[in-house]
PDB file of N, CA and C in Angstrom:
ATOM      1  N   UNK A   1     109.493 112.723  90.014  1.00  0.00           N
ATOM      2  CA  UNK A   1     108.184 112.113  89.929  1.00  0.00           C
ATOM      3  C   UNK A   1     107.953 111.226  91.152  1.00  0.00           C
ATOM      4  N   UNK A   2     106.672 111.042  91.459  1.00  0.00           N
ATOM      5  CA  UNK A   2     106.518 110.497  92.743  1.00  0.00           C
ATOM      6  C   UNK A   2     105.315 109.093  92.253  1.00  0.00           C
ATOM      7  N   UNK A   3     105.420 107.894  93.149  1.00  0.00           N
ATOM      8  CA  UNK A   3     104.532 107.161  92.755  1.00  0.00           C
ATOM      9  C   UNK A   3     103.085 107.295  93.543  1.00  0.00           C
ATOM     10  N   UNK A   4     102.359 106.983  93.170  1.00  0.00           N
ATOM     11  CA  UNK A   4     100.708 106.858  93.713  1.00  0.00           C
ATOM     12  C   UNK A   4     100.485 105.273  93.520  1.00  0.00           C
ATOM     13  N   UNK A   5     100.065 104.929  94.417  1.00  0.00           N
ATOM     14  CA  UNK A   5      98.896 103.587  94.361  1.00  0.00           C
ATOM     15  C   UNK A   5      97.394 104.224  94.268  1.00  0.00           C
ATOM     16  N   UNK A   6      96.053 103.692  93.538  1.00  0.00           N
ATOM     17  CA  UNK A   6      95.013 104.030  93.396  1.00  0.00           C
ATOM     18  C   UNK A   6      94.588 102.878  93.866  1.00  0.00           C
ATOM     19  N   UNK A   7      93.446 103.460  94.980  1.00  0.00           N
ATOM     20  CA  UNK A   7      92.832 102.286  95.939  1.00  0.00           C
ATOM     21  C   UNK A   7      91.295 102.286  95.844  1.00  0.00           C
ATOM     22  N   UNK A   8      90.600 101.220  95.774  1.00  0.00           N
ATOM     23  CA  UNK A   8      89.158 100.955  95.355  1.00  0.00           C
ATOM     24  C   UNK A   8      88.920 100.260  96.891  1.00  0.00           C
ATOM     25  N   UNK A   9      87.690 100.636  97.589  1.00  0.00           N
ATOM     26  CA  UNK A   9      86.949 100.046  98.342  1.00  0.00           C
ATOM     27  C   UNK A   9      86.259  98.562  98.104  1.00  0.00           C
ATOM     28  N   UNK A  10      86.538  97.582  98.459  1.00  0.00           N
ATOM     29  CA  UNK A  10      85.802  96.441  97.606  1.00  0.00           C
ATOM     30  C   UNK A  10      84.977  95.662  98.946  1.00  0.00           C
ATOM     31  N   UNK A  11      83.313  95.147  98.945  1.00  0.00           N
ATOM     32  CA  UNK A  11      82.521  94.482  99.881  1.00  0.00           C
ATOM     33  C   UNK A  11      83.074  93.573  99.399  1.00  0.00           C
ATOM     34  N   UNK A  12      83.069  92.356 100.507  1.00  0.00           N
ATOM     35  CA  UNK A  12      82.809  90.827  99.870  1.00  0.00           C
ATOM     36  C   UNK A  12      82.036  90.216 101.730  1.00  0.00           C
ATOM     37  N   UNK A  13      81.200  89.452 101.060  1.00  0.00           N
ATOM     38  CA  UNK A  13      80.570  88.741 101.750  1.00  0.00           C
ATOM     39  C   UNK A  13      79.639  87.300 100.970  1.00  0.00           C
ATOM     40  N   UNK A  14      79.499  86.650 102.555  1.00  0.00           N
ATOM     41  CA  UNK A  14      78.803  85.300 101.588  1.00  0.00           C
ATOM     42  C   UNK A  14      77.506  85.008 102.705  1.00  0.00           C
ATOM     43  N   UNK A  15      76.533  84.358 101.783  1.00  0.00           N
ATOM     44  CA  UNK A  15      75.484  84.362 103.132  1.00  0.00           C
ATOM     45  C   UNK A  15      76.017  82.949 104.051  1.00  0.00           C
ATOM     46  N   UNK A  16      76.830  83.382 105.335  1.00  0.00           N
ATOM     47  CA  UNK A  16      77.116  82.262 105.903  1.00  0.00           C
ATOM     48  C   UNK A  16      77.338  83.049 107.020  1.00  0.00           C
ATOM     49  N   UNK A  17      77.415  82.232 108.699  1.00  0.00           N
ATOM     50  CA  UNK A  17      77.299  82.844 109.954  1.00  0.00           C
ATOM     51  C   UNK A  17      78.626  83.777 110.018  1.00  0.00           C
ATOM     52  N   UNK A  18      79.634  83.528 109.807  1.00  0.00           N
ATOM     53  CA  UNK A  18      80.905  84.504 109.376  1.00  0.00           C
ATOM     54  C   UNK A  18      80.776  85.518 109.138  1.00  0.00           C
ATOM     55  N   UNK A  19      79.878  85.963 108.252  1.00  0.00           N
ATOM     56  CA  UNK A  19      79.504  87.311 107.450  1.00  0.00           C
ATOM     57  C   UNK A  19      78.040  87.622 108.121  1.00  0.00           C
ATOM     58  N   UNK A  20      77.454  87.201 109.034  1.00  0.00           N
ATOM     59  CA  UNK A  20      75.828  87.599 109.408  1.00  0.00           C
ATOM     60  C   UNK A  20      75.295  87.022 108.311  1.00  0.00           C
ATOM     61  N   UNK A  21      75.411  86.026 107.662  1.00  0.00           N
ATOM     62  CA  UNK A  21      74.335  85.492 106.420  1.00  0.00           C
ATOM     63  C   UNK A  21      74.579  86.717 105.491  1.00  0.00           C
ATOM     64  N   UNK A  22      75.367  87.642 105.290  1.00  0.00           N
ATOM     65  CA  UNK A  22      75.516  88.509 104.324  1.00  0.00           C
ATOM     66  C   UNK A  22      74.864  90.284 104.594  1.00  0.00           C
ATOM     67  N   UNK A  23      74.906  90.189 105.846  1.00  0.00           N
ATOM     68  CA  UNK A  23      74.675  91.684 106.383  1.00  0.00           C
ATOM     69  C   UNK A  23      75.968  92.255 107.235  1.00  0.00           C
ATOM     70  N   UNK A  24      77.038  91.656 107.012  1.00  0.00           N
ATOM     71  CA  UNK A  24      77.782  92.657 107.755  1.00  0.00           C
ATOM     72  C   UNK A  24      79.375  92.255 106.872  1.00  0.00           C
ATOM     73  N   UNK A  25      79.135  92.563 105.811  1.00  0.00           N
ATOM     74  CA  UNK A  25      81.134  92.544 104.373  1.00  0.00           C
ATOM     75  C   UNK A  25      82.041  92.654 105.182  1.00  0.00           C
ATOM     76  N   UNK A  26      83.062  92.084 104.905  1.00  0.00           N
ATOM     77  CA  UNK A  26      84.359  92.615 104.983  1.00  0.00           C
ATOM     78  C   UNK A  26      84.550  93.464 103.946  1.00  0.00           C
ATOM     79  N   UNK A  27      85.164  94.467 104.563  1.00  0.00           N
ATOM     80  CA  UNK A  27      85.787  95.556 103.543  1.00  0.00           C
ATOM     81  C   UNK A  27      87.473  95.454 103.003  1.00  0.00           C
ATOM     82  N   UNK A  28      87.515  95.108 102.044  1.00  0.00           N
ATOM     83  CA  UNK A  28      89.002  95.144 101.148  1.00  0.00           C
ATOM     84  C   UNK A  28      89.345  96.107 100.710  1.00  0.00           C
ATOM     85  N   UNK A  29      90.736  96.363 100.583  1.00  0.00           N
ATOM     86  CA  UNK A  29      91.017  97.885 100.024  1.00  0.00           C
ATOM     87  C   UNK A  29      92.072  97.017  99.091  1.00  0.00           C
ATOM     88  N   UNK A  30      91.613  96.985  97.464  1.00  0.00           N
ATOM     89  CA  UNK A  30      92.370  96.762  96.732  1.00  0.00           C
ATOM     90  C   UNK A  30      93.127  97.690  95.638  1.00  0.00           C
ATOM     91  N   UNK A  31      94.071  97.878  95.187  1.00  0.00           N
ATOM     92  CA  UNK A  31      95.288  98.420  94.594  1.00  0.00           C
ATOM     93  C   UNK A  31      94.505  98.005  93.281  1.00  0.00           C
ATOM     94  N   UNK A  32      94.290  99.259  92.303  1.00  0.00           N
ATOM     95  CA  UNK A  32      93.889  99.074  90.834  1.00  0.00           C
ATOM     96  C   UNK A  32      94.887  99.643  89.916  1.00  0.00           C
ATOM     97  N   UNK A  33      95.334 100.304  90.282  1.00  0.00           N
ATOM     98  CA  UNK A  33      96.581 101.070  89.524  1.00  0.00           C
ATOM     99  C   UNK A  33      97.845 101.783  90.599  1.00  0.00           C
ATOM    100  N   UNK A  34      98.850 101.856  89.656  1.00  0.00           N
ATOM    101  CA  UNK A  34     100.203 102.508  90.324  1.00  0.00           C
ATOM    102  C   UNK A  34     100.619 103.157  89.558  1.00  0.00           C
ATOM    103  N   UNK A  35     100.488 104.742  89.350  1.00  0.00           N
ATOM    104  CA  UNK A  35     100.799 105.628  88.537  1.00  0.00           C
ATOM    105  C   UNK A  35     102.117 106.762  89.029  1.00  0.00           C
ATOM    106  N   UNK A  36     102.899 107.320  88.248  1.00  0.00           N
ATOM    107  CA  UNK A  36     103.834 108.134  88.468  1.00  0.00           C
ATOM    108  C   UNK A  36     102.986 109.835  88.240  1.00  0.00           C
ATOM    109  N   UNK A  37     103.209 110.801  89.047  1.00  0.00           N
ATOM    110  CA  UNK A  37     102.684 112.159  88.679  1.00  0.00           C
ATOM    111  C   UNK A  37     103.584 112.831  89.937  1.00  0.00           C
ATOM    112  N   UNK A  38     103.604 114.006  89.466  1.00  0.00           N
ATOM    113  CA  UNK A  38     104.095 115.527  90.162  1.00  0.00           C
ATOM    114  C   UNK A  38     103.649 115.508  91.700  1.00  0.00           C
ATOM    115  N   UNK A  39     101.748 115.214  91.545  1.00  0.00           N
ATOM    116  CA  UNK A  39     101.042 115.819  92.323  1.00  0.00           C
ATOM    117  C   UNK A  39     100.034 114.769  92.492  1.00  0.00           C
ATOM    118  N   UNK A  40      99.445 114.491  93.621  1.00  0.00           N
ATOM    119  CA  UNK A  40      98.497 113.635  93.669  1.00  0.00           C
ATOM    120  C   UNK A  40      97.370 113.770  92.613  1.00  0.00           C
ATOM    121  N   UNK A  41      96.791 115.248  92.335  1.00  0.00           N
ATOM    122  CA  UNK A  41      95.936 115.520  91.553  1.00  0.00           C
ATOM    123  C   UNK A  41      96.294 115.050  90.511  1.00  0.00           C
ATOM    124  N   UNK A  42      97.185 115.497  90.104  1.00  0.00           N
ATOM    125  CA  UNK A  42      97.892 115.315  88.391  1.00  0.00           C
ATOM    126  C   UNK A  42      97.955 113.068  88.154  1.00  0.00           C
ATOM    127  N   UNK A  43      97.988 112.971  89.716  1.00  0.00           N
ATOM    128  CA  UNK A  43      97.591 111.169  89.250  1.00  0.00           C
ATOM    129  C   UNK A  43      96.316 110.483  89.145  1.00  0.00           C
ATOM    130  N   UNK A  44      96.135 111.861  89.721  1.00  0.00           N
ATOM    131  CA  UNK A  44      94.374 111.011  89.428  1.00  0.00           C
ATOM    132  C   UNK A  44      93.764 111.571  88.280  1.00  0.00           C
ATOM    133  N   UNK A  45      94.030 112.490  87.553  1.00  0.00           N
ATOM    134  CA  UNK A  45      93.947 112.849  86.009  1.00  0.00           C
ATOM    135  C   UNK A  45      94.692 111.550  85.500  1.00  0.00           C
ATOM    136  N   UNK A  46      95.691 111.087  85.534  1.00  0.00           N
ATOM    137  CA  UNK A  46      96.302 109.788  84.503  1.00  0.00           C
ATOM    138  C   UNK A  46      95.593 109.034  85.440  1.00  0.00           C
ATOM    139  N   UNK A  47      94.773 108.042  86.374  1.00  0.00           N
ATOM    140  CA  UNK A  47      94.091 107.227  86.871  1.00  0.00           C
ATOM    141  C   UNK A  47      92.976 107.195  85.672  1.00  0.00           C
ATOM    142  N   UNK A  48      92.356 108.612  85.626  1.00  0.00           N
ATOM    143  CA  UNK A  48      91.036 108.738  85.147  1.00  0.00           C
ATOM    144  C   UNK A  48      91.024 108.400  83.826  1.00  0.00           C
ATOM    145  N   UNK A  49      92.069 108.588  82.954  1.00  0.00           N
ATOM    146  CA  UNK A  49      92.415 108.479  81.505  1.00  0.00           C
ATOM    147  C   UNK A  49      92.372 107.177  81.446  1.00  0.00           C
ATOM    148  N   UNK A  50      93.328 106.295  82.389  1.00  0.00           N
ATOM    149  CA  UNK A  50      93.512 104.763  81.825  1.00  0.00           C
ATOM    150  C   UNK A  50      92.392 104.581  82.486  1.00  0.00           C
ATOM    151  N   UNK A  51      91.476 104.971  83.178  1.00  0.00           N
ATOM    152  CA  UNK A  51      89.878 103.910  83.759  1.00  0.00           C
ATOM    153  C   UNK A  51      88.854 104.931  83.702  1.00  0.00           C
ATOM    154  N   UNK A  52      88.180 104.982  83.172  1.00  0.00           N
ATOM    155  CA  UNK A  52      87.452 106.226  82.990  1.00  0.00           C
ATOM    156  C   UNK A  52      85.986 106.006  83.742  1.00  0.00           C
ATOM    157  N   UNK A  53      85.631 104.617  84.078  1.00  0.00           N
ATOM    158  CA  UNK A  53      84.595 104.543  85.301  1.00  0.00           C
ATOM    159  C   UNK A  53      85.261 105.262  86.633  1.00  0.00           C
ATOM    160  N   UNK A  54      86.439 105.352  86.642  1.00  0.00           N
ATOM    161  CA  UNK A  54      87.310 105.523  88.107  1.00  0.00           C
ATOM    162  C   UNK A  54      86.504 106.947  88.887  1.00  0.00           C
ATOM    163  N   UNK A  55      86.197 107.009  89.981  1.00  0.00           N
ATOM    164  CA  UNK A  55      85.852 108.359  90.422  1.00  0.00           C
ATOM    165  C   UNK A  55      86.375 108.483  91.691  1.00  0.00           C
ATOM    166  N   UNK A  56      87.118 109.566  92.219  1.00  0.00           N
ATOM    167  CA  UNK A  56      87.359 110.232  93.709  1.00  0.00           C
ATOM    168  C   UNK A  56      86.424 110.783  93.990  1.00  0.00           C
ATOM    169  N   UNK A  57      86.821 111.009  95.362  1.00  0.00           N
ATOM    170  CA  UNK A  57      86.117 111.862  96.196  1.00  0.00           C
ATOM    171  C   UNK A  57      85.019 111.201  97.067  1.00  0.00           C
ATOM    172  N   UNK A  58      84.292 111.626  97.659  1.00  0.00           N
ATOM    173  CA  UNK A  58      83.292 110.908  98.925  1.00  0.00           C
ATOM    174  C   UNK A  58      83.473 110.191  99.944  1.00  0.00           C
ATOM    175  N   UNK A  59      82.779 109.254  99.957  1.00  0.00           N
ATOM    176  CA  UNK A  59      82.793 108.401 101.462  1.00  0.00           C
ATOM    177  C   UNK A  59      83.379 106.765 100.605  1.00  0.00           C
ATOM    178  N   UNK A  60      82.986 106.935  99.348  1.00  0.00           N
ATOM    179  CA  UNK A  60      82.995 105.660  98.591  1.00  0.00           C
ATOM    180  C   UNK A  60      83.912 105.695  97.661  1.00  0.00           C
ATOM    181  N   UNK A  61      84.625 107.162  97.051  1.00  0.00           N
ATOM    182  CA  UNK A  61      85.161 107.104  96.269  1.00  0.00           C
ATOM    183  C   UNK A  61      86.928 106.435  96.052  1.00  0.00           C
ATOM    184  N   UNK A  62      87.575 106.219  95.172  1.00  0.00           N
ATOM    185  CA  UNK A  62      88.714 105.594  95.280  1.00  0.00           C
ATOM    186  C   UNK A  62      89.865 106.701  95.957  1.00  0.00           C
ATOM    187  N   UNK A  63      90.484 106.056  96.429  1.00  0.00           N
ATOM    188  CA  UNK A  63      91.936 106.738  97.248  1.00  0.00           C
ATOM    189  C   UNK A  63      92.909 106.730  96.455  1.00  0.00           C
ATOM    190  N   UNK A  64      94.334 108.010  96.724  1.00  0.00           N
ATOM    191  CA  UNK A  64      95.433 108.038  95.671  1.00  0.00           C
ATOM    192  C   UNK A  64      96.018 108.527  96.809  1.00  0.00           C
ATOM    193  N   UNK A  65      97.047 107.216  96.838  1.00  0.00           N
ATOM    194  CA  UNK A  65      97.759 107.435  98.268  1.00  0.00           C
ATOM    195  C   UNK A  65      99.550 107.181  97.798  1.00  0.00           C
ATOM    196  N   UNK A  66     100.328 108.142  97.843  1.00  0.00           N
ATOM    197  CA  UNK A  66     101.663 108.173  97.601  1.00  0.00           C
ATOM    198  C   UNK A  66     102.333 106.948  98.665  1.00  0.00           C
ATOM    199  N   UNK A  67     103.092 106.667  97.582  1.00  0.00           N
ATOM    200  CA  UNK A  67     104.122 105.183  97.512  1.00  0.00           C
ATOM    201  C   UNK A  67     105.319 105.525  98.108  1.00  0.00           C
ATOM    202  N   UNK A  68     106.288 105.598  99.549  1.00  0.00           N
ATOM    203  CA  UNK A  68     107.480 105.900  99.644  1.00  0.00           C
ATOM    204  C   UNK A  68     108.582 105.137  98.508  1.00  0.00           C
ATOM    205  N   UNK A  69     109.476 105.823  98.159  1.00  0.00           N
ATOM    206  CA  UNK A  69     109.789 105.124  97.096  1.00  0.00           C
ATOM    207  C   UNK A  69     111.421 104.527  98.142  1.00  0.00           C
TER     208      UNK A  69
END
């Protein structure tokens, strides 16, 4: 079995000169889950089960990126 981290895109910004008053986020890439599977696919089937808002795929969607163990 191999591990996966599941990664969510997250904005944060505040209206202050740092951030453009709130037109230009920092982008965070935060860790929502760490699941064990075969296959990347097969982890994002158990991702989807324990979070069922969770969605892959796109420009926006969450990442499932294998863990060297």
């Amino acid at each position: 079995m191999n591990r996966y981290e599941i990664v969510v895109r997250e904005l944060y910004s505040e209206p202050t000169p740092e951030y453009g008053m709130g037109d230009y986020p920092e982008i965070r890439l935060v860790c929502v889950d760490v699941v064990s599977a075969e296959t990347s696919r097969k982890a994002q089937n158990v991702a989807k089960k324990a979070r069922p808002g969770l969605r892959f795929g796109g420009n926006f969607g969450a990442r499932c990126i294998k863990v060297e163990n």
